[in-house]
PDB file of N, CA and C in Angstrom:
ATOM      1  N   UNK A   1      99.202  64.518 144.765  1.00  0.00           N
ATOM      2  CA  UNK A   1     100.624  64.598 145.036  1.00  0.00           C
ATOM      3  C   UNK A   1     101.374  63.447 144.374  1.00  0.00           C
ATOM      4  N   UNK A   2     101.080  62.144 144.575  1.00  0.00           N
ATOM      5  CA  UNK A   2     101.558  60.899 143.659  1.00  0.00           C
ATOM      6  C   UNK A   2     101.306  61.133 142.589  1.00  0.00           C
ATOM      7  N   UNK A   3     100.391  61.807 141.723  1.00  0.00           N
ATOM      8  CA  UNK A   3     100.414  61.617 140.533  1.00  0.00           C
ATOM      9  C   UNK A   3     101.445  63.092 139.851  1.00  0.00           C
ATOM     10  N   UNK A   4     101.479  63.577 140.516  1.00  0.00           N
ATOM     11  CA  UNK A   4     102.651  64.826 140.191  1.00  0.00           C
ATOM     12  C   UNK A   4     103.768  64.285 140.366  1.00  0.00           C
ATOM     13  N   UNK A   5     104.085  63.522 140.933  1.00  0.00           N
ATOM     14  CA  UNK A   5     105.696  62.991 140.742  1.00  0.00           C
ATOM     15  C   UNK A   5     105.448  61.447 139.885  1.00  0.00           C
ATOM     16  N   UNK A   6     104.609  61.088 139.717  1.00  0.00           N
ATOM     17  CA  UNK A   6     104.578  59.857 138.415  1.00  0.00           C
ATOM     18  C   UNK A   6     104.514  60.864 137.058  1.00  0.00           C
ATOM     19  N   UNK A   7     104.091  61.957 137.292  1.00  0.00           N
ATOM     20  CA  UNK A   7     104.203  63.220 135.778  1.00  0.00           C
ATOM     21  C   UNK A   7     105.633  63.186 135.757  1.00  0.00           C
ATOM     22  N   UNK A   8     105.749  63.776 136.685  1.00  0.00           N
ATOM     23  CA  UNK A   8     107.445  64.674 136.706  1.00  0.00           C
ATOM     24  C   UNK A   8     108.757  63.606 136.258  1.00  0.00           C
ATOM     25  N   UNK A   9     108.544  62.005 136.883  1.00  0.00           N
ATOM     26  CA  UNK A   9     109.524  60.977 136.432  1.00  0.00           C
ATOM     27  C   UNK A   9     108.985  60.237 135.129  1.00  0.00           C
ATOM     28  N   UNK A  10     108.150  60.853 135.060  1.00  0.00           N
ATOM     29  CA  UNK A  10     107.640  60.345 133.298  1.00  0.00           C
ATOM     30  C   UNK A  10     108.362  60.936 132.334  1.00  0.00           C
ATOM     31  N   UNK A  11     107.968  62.468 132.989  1.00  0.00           N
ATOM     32  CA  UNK A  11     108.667  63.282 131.956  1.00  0.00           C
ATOM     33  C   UNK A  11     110.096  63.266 131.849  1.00  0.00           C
ATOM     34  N   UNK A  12     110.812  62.829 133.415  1.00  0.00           N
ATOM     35  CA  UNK A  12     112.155  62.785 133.367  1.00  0.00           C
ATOM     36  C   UNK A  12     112.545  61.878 132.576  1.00  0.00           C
ATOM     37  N   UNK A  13     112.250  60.278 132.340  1.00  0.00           N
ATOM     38  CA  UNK A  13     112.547  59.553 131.387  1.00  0.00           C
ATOM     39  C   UNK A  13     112.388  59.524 130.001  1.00  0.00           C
ATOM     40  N   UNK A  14     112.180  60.806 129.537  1.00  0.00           N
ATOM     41  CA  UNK A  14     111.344  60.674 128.571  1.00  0.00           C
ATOM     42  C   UNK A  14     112.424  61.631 127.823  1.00  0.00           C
ATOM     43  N   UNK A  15     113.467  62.482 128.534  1.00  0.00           N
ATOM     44  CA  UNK A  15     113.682  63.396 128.930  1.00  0.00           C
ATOM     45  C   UNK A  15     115.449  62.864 128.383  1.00  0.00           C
ATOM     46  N   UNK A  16     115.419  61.955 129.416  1.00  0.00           N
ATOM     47  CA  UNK A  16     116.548  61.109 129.579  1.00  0.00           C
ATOM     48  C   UNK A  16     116.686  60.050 127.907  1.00  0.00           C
ATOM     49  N   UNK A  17     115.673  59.777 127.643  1.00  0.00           N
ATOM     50  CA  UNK A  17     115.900  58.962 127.101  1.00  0.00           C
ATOM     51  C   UNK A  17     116.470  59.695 125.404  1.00  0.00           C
ATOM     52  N   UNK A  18     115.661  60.826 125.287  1.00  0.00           N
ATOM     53  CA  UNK A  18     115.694  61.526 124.055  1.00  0.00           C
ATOM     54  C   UNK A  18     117.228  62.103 124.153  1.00  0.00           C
ATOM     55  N   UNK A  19     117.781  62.238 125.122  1.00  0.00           N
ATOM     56  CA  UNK A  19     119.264  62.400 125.298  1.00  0.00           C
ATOM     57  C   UNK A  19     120.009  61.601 125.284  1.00  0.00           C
ATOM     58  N   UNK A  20     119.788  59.919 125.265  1.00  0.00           N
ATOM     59  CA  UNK A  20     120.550  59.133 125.032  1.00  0.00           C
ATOM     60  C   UNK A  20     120.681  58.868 123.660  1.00  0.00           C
ATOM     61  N   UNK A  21     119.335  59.373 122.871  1.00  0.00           N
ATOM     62  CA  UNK A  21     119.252  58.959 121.727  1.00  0.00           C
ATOM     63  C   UNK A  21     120.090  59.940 120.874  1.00  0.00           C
ATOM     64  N   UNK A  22     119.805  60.998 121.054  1.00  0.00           N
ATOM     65  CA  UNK A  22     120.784  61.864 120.110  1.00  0.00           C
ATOM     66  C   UNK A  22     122.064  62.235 120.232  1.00  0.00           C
ATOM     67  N   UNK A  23     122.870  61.445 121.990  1.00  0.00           N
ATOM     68  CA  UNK A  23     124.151  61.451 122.197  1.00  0.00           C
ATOM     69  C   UNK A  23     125.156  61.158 120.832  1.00  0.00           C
ATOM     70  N   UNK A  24     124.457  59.977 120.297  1.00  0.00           N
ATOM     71  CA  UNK A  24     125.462  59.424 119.318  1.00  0.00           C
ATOM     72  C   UNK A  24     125.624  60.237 117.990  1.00  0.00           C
ATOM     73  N   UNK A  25     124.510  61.299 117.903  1.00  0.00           N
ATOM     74  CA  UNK A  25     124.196  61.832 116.722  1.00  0.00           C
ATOM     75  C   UNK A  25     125.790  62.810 116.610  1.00  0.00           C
ATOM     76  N   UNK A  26     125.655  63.553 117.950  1.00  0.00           N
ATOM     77  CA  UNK A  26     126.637  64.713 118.521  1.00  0.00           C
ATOM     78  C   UNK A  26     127.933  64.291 118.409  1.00  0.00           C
ATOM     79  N   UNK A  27     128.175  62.726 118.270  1.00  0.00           N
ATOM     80  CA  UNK A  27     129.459  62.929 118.785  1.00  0.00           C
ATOM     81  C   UNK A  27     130.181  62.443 117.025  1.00  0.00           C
ATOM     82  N   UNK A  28     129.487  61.852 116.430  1.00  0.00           N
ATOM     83  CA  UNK A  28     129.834  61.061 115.142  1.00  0.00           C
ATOM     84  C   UNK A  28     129.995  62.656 114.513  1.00  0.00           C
ATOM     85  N   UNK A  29     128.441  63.299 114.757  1.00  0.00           N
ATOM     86  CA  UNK A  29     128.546  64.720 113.882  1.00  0.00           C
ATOM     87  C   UNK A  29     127.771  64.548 112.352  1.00  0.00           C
ATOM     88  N   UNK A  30     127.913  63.732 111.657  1.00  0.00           N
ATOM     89  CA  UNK A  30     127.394  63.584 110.840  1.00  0.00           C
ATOM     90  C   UNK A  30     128.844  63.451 109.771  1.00  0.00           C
ATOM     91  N   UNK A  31     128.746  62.938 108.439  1.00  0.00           N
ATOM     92  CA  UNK A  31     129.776  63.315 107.571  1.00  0.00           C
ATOM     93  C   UNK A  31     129.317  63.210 106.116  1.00  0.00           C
ATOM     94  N   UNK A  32     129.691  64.299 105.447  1.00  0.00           N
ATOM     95  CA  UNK A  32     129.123  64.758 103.886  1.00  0.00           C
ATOM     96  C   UNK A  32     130.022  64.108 102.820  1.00  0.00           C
ATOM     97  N   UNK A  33     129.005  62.983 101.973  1.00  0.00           N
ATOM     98  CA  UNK A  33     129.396  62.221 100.852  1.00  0.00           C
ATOM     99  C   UNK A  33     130.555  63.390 100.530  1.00  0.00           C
ATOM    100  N   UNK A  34     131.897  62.308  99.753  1.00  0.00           N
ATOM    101  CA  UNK A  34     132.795  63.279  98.878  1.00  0.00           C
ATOM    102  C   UNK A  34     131.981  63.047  97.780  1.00  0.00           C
ATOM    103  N   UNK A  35     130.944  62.740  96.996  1.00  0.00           N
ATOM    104  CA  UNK A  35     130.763  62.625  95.881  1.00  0.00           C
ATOM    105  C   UNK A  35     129.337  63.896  96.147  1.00  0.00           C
ATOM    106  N   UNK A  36     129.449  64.060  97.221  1.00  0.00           N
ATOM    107  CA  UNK A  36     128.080  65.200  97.203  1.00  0.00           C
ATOM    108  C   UNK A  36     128.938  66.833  97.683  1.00  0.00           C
ATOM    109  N   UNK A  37     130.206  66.327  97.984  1.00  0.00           N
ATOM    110  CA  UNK A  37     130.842  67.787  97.739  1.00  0.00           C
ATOM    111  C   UNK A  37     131.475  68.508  96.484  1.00  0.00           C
ATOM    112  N   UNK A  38     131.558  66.838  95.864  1.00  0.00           N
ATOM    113  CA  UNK A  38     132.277  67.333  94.154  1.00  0.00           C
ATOM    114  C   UNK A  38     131.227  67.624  93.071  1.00  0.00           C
ATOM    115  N   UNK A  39     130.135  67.251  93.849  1.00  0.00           N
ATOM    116  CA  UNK A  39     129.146  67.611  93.072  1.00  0.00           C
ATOM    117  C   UNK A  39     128.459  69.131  93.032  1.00  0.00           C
ATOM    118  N   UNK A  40     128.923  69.511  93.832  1.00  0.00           N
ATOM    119  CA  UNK A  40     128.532  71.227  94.254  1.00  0.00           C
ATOM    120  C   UNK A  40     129.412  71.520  94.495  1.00  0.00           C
ATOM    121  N   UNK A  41     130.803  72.036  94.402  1.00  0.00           N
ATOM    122  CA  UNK A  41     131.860  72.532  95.108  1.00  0.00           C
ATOM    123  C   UNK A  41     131.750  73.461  95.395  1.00  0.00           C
ATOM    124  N   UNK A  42     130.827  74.669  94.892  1.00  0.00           N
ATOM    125  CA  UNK A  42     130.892  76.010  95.325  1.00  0.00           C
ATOM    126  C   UNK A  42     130.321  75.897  96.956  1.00  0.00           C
ATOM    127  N   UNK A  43     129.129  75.219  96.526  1.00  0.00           N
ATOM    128  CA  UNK A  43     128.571  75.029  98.022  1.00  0.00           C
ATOM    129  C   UNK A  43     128.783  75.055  99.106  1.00  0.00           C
ATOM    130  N   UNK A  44     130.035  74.489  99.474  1.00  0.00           N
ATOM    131  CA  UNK A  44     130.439  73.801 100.898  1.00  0.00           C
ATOM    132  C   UNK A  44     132.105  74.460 100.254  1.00  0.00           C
ATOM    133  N   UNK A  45     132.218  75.391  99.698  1.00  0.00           N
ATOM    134  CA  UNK A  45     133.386  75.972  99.490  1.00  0.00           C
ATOM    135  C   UNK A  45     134.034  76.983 100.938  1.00  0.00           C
ATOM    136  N   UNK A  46     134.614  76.519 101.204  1.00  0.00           N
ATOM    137  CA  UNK A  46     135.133  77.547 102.515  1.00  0.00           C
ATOM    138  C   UNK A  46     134.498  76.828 103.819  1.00  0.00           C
ATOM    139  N   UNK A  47     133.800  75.877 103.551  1.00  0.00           N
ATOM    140  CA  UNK A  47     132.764  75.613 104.801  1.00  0.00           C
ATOM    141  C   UNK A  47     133.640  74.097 105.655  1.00  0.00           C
ATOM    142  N   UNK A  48     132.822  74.367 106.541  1.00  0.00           N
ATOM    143  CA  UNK A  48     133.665  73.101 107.779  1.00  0.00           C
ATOM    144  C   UNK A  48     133.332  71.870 107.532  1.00  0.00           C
ATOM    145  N   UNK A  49     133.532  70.693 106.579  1.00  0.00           N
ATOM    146  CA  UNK A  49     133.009  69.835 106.425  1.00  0.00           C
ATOM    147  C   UNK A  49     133.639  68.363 107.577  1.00  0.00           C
ATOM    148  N   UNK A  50     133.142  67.081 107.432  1.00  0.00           N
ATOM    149  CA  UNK A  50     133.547  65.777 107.668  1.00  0.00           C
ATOM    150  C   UNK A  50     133.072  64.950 106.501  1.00  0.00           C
ATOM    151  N   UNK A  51     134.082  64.001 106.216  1.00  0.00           N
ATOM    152  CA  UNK A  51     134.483  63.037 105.578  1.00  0.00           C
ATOM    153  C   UNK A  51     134.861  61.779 106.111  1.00  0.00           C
ATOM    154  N   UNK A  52     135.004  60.518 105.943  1.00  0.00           N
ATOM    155  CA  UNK A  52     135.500  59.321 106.388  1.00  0.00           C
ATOM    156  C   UNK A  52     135.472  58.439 105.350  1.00  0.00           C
ATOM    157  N   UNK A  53     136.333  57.885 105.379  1.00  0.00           N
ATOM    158  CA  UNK A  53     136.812  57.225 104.410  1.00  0.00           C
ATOM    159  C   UNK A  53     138.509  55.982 104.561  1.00  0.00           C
ATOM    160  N   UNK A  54     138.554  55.693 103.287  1.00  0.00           N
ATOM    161  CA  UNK A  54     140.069  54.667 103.624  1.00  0.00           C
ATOM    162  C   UNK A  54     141.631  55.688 103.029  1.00  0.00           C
ATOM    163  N   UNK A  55     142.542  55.628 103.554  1.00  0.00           N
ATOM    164  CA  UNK A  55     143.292  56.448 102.753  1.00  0.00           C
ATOM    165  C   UNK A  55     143.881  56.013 102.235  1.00  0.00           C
ATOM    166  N   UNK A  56     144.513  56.854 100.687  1.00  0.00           N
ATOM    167  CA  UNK A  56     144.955  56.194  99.504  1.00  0.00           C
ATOM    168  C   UNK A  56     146.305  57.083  99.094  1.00  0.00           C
ATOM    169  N   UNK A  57     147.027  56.528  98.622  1.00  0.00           N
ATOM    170  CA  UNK A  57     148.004  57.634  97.901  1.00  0.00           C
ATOM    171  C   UNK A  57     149.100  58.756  99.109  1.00  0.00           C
ATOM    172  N   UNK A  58     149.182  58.203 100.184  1.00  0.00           N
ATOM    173  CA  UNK A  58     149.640  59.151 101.048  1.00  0.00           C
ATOM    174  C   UNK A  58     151.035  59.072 101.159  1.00  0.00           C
ATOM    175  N   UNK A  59     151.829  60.597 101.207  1.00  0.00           N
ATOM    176  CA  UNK A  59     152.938  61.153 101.535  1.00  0.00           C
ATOM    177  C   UNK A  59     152.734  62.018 102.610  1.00  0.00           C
ATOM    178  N   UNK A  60     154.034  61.796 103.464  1.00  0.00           N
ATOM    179  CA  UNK A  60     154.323  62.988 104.565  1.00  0.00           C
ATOM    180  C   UNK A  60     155.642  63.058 105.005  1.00  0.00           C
ATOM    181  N   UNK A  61     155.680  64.194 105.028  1.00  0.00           N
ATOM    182  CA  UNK A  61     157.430  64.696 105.408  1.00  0.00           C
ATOM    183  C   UNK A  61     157.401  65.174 106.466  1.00  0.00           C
ATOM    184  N   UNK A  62     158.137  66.048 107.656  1.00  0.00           N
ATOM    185  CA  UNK A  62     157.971  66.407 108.755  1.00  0.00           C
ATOM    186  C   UNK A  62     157.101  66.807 109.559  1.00  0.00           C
ATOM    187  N   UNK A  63     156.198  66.501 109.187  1.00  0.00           N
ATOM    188  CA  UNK A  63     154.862  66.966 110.151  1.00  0.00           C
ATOM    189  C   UNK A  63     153.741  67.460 108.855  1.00  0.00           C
ATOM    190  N   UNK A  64     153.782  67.301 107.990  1.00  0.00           N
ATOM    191  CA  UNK A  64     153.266  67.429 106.816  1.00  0.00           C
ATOM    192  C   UNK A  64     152.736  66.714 105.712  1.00  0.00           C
ATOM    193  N   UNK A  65     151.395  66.502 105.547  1.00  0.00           N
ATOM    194  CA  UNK A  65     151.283  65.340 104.381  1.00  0.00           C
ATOM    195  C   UNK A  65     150.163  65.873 103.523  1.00  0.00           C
ATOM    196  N   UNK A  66     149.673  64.650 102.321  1.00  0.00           N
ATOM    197  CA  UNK A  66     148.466  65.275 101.734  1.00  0.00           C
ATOM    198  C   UNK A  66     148.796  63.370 101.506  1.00  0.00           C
ATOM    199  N   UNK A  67     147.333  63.144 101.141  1.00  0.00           N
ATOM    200  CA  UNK A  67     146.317  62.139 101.181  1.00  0.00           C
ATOM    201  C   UNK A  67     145.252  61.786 100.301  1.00  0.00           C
ATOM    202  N   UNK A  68     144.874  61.274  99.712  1.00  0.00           N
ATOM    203  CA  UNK A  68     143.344  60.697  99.404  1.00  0.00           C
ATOM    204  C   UNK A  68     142.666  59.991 100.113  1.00  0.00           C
ATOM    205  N   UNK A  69     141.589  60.561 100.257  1.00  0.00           N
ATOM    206  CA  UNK A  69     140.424  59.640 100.999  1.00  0.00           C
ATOM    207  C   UNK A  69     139.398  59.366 100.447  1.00  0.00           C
ATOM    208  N   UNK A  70     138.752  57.622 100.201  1.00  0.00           N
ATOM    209  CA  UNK A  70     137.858  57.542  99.310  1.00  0.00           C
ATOM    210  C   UNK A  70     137.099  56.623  99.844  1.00  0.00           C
ATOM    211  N   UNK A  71     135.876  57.070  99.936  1.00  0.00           N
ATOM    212  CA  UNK A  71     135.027  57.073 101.202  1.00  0.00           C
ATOM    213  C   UNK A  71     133.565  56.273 100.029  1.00  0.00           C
ATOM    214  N   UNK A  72     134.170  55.375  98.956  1.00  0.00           N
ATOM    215  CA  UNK A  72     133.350  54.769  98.162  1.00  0.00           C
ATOM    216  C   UNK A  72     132.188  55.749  97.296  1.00  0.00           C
ATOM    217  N   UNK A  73     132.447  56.903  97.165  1.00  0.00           N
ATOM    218  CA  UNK A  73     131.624  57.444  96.318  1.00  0.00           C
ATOM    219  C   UNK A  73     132.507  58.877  95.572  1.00  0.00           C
ATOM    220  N   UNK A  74     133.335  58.597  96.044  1.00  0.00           N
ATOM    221  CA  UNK A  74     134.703  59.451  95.214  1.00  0.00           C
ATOM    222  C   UNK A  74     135.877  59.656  95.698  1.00  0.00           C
ATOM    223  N   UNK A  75     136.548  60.366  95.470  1.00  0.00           N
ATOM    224  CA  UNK A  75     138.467  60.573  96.549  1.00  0.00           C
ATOM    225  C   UNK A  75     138.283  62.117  96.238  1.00  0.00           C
ATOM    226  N   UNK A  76     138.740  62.367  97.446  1.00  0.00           N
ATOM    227  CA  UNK A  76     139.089  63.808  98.067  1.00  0.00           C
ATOM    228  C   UNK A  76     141.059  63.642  98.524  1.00  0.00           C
ATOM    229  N   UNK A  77     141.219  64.732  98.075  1.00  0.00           N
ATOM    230  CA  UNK A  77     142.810  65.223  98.474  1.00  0.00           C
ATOM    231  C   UNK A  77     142.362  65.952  99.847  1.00  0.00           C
ATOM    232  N   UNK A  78     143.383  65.598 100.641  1.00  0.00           N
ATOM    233  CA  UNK A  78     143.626  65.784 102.420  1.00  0.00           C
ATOM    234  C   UNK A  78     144.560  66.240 102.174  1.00  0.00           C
ATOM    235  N   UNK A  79     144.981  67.701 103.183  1.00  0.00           N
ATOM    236  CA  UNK A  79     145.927  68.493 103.477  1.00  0.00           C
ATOM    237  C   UNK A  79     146.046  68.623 104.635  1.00  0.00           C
ATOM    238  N   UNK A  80     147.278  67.899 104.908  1.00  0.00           N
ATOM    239  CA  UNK A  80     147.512  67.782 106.659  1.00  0.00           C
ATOM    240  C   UNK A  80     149.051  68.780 107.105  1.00  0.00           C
ATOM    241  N   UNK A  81     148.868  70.170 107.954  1.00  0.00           N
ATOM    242  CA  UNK A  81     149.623  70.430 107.852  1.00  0.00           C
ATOM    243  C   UNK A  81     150.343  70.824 109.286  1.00  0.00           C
ATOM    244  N   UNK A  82     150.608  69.162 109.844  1.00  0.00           N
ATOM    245  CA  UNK A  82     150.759  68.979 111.487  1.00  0.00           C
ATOM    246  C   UNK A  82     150.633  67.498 111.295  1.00  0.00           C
ATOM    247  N   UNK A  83     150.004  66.748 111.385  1.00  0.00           N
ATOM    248  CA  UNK A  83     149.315  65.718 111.514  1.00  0.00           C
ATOM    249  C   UNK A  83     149.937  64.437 110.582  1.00  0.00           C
ATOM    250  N   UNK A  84     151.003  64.990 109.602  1.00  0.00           N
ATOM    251  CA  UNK A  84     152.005  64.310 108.886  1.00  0.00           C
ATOM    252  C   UNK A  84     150.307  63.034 107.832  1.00  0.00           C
ATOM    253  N   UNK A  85     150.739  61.886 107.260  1.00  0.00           N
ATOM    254  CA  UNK A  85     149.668  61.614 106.527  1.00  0.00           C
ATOM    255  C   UNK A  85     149.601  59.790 106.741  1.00  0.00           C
ATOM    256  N   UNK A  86     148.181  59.489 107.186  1.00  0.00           N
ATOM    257  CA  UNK A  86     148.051  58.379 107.641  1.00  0.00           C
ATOM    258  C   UNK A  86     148.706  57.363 106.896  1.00  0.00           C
ATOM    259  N   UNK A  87     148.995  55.887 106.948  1.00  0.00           N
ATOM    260  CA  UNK A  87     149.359  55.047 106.244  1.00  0.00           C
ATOM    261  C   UNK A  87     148.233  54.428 104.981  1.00  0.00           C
ATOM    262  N   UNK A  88     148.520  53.869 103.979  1.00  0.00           N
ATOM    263  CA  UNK A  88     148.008  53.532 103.023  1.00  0.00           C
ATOM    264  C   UNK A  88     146.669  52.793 103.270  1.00  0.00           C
ATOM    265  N   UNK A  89     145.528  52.144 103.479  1.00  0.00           N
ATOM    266  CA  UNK A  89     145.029  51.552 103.743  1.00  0.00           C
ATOM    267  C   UNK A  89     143.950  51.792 105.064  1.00  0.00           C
ATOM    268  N   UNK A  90     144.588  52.750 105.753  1.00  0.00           N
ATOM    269  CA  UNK A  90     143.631  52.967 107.191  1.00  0.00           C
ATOM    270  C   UNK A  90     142.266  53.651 106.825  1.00  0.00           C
ATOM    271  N   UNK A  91     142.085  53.285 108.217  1.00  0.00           N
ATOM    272  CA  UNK A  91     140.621  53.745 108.012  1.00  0.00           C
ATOM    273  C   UNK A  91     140.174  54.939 108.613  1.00  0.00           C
ATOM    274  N   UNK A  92     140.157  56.540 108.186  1.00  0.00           N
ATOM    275  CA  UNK A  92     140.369  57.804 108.558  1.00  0.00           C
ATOM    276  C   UNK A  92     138.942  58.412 108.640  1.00  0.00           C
ATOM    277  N   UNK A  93     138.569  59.759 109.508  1.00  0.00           N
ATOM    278  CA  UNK A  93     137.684  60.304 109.439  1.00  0.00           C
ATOM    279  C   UNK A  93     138.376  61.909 109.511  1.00  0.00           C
ATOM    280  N   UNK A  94     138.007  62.672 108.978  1.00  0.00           N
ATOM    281  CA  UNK A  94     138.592  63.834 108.743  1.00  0.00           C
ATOM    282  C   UNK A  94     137.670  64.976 109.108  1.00  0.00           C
ATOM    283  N   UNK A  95     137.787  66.038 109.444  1.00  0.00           N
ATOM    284  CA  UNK A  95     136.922  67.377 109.386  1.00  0.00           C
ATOM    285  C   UNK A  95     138.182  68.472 109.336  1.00  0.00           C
ATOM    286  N   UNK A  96     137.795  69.135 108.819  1.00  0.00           N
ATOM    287  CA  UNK A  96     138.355  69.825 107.781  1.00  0.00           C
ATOM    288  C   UNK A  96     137.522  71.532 106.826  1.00  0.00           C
ATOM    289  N   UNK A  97     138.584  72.230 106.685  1.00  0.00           N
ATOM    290  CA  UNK A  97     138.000  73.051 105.359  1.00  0.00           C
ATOM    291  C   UNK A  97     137.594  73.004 104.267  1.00  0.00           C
ATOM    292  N   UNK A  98     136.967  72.447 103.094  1.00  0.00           N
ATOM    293  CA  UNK A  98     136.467  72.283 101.891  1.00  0.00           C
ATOM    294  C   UNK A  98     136.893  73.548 101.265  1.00  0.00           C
ATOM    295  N   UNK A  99     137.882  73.016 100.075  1.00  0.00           N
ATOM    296  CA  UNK A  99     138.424  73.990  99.421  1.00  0.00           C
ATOM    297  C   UNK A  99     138.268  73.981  98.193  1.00  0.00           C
ATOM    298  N   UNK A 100     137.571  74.480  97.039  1.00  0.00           N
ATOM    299  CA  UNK A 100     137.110  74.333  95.844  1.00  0.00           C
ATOM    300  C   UNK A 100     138.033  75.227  94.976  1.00  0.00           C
ATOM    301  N   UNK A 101     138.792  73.970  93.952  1.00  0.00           N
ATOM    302  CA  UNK A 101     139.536  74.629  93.059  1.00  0.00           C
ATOM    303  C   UNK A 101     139.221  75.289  91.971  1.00  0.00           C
ATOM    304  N   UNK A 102     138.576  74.398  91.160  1.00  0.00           N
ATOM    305  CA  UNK A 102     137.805  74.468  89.992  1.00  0.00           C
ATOM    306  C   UNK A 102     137.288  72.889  89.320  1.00  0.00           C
ATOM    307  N   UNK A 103     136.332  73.603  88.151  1.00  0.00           N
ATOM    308  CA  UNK A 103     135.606  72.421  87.782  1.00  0.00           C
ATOM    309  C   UNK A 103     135.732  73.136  86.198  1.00  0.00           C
ATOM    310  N   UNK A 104     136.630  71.851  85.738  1.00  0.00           N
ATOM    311  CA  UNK A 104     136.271  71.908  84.308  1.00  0.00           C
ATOM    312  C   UNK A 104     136.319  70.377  83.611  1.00  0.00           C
ATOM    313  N   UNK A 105     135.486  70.542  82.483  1.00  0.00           N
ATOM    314  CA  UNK A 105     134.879  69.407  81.434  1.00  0.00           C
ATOM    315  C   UNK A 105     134.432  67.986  82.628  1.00  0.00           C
ATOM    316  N   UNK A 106     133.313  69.011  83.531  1.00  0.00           N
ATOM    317  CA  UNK A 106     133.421  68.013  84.498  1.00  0.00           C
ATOM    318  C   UNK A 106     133.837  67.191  85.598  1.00  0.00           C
ATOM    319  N   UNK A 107     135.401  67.684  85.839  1.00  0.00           N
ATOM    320  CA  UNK A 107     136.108  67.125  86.478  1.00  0.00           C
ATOM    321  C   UNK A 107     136.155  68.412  88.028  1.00  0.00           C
ATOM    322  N   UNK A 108     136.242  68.069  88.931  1.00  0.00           N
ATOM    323  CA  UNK A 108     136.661  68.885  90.026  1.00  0.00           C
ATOM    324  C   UNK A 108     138.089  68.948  90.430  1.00  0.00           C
ATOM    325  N   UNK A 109     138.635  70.018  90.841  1.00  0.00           N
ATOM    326  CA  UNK A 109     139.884  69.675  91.546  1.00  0.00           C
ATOM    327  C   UNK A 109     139.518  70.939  92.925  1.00  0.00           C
ATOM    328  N   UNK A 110     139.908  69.953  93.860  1.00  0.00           N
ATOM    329  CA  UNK A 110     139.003  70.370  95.446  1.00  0.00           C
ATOM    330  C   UNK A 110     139.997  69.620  96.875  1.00  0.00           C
ATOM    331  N   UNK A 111     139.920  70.073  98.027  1.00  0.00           N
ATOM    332  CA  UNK A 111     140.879  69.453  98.918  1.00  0.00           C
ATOM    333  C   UNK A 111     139.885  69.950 100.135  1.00  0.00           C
ATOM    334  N   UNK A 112     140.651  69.343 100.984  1.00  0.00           N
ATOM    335  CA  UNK A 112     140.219  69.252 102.184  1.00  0.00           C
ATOM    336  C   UNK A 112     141.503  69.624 102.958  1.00  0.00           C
ATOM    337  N   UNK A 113     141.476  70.788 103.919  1.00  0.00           N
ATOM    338  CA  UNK A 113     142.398  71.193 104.650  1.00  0.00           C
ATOM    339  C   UNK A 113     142.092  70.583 105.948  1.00  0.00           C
ATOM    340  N   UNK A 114     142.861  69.712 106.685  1.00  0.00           N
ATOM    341  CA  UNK A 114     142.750  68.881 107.514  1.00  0.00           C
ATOM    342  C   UNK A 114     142.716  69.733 109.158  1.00  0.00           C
ATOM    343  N   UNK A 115     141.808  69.597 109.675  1.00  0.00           N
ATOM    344  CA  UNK A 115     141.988  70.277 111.298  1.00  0.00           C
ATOM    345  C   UNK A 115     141.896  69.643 112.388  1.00  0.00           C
ATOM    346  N   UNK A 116     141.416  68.176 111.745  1.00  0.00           N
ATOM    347  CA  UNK A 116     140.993  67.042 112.948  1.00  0.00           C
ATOM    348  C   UNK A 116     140.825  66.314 112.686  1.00  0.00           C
ATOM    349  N   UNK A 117     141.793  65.312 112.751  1.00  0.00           N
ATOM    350  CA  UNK A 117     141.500  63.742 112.404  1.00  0.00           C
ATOM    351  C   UNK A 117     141.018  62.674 113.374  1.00  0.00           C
ATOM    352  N   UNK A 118     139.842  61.824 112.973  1.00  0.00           N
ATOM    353  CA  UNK A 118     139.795  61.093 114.109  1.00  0.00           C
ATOM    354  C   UNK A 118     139.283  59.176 113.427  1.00  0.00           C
ATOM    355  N   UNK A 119     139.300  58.474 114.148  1.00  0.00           N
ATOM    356  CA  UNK A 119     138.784  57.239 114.359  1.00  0.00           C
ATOM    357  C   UNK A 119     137.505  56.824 113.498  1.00  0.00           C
ATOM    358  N   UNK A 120     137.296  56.512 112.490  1.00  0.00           N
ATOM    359  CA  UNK A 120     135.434  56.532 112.193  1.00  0.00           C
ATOM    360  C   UNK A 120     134.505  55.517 113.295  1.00  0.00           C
TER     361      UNK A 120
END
């Protein structure tokens, strides 16, 4: 009987603990290099991505902006269309639509339709 409940709170900690560990995984989410989305654009074309990064280049008018975010391995254009467009310099995390324009002589032209901005 003692050793069935030294099983059972073994297993509970064990249990517990593997849930503390991957709490942080869940909540960050993970976020996909911009230089590994410009590198495949078809890929992650239409798909739900995250990004984080500093923002660069930003305008916004009434509730409306677009952005660069360059997250040290390339800049992505942000399309914010609610959320107006962070100030120059901050430090942004984005998730978003991945929208693939085209790719020619190398170059991508690609955006990110903004659905949730948060804190990195």
């Amino acid at each position: 009987m003692k050793k069935t409940r030294i099983q059972l709170l073994a297993i509970g900690v064990v249990l517990l603990l593997g849930v503390l560990v991957a709490l942080p995984a869940c909540k960050g989410g993970g976020t996909t290099s911009i230089k590994t989305l410009l590198d495949d654009p078809s890929r992650f074309d239409k798909q739900t991505v995250r990004i984080a990064g500093t923002v660069e280049e930003g305008v916004g008018v009434g509730g409306y902006g677009t952005y660069h975010v360059d997250d040290g391995t390339g800049k992505l254009w942000v399309v914010s269309q609610g959320g107006g467009s962070p100030r120059n310099g901050a430090k942004v995390g984005v998730e978003g639509e991945f929208r693939s324009g085209f790719t020619l002589a190398g170059m991508s032209a690609a955006a990110l339709m903004e659905k949730k901005r948060y804190t990195p």
